[in-house]
Protein backbone atom coordinates (compact mmCIF):
# COMPACT_ATOMS: atom_id res chain seq x y z
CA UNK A 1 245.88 -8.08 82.67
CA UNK A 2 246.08 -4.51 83.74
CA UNK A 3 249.60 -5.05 84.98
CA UNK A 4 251.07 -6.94 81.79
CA UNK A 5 249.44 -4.33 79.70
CA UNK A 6 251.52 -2.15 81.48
CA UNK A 7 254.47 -3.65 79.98
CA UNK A 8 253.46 -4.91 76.60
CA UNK A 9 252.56 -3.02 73.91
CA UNK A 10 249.24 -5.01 72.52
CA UNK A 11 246.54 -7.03 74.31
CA UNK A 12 247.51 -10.07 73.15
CA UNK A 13 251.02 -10.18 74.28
CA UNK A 14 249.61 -9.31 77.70
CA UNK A 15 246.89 -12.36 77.84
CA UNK A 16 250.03 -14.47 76.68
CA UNK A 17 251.96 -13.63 79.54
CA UNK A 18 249.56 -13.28 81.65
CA UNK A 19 248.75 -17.40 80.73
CA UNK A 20 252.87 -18.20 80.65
CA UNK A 21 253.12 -16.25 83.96
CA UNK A 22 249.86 -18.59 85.70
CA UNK A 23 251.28 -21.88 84.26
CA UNK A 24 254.68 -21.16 86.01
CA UNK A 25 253.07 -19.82 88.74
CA UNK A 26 250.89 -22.45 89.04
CA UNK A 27 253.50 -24.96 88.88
CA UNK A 28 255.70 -23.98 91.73
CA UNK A 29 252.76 -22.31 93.69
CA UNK A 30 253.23 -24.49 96.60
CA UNK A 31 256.80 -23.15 97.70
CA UNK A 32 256.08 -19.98 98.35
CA UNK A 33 254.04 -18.24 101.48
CA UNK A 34 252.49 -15.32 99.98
CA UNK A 35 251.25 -16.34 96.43
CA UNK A 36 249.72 -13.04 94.90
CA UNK A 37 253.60 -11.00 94.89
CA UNK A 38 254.52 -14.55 93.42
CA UNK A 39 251.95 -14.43 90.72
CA UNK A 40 252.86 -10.86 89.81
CA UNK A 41 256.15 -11.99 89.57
CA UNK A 42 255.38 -14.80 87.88
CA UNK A 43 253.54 -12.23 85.05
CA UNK A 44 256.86 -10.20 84.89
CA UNK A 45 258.72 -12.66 84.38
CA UNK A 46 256.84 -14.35 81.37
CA UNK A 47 257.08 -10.71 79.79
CA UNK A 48 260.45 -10.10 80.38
CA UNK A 49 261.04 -14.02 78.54
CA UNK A 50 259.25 -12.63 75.70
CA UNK A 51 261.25 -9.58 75.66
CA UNK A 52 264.13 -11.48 75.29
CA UNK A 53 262.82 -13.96 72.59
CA UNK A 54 261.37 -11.44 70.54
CA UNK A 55 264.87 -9.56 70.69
CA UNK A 56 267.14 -12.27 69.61
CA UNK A 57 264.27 -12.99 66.57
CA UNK A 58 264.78 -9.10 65.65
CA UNK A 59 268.39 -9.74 65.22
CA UNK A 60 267.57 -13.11 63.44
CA UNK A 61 265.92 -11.61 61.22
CA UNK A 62 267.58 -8.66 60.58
CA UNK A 63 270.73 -10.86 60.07
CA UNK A 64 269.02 -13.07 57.17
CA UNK A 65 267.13 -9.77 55.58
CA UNK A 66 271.11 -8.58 55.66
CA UNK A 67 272.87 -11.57 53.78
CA UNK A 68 272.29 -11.63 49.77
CA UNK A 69 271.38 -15.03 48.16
CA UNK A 70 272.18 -16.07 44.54
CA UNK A 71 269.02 -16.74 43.10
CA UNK A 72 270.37 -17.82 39.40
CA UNK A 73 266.96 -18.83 37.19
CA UNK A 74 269.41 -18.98 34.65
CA UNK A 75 270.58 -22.10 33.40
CA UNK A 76 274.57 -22.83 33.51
CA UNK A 77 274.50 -24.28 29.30
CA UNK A 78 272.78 -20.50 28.47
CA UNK A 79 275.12 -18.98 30.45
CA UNK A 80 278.14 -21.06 28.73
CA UNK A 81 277.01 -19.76 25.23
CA UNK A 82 276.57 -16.25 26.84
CA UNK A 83 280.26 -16.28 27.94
CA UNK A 84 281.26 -18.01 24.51
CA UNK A 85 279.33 -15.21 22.44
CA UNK A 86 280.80 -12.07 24.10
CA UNK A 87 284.47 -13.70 23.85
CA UNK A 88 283.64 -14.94 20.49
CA UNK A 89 283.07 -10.74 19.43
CA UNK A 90 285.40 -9.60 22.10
CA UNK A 91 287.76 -11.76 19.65
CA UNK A 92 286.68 -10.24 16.49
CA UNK A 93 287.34 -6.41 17.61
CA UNK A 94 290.57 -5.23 16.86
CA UNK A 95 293.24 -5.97 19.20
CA UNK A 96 293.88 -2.69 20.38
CA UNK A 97 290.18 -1.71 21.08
CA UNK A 98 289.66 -5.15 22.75
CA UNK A 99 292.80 -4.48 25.16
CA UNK A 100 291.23 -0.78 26.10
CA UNK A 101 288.03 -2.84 27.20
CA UNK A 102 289.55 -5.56 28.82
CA UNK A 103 291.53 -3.13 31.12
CA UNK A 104 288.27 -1.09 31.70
CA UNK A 105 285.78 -3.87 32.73
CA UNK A 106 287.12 -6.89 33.96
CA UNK A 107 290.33 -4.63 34.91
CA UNK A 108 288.78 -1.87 36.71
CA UNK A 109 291.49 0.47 35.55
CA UNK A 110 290.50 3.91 34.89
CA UNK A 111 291.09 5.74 30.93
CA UNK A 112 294.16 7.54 33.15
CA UNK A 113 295.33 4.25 34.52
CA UNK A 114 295.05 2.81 30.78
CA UNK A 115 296.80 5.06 28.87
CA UNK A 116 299.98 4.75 31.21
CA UNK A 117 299.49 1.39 31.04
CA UNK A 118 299.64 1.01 27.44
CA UNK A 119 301.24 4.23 26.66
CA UNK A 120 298.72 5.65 24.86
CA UNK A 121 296.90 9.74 26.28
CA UNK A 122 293.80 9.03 28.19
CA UNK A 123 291.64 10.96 25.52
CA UNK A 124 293.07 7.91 23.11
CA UNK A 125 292.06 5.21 25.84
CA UNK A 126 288.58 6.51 26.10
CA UNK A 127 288.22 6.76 22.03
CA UNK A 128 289.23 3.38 21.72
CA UNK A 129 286.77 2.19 24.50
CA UNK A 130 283.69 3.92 23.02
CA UNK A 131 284.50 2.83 19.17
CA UNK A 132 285.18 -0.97 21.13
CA UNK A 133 282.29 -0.54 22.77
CA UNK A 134 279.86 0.51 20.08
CA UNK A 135 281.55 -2.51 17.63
CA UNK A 136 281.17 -4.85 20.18
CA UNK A 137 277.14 -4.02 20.67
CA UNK A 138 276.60 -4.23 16.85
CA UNK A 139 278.17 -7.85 16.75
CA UNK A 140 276.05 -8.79 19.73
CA UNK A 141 273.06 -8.01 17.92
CA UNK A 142 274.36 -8.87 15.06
CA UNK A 143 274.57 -12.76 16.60
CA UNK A 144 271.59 -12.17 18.66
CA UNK A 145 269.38 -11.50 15.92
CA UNK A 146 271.21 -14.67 13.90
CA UNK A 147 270.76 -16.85 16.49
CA UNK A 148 266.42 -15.32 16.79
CA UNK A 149 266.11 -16.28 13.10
CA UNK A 150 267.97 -19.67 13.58
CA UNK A 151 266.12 -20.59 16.11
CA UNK A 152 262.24 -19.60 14.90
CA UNK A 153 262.60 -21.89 12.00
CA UNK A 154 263.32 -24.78 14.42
């Protein structure tokens, strides 16, 4: 114990190796001359195969904490009528405020990169994306709050 304590960091780890290291000692005991060095060895090399295993969890792990998984509690028919409710308003804005949005969002494009695009002065771009985006939040709760009262009743 005193030796695998040497090399492991808790007591348990050491009585486990110290058990791996017997039972493969114990196993091959009769092919070698001097058995205590063997034992030892035996102890070393159960820690050292523990080592190795805990490693390769470490990086397991670390490679499943690392990956991202869609967890969607959101069912695809509410997510339909989402889509269908924010192009349904998108649709009622007018067209040159829903253009200035479109770019922006599902563009990227920056207020700079909009104006030359549509030939219009960045300071225009951004006016058009704030009134766009302030119409476009009144008719969402405009059809929110529609759909809330619709919906009680039922």
């Amino acid at each position: 114990m005193l030796y695998a304590r040497h090399w492991v960091p808790s007591v348990t780890e050491a009585e486990d190796a110290v058990h791996d290291g017997f039972v493969a000692f114990w196993k091959t005991r009769r092919r070698v001359a001097d058995p205590l060095p063997y034992l030892f060895s035996c102890v070393r090399n159960a820690i050292r195969k523990s080592h190795r295993s805990r490693s390769r969890r470490q990086v397991r792990e670390t490679v499943c904490a690392s990956q991202t998984y869609d967890v969607s509690f959101e069912c695809a028919v509410e997510h339909a009528e989402r889509v269908q409710t924010v192009e349904s308003a998108l649709n009622r804005l007018n067209r040159d405020q829903r253009e200035t949005i479109v770019l922006k969002i599902w563009g990227g494009l920056t207020l700079s990169q909009i104006g030359a695009c549509i030939g219009i002065s960045p300071n225009t771009a951004a006016s058009r994306y704030r009134y766009g985006l302030k119409a476009l939040r009144k008719l969402l709760e405009t059809e929110n709050a529609r759909r809330s009262h619709g919906s009680s009743g039922t």
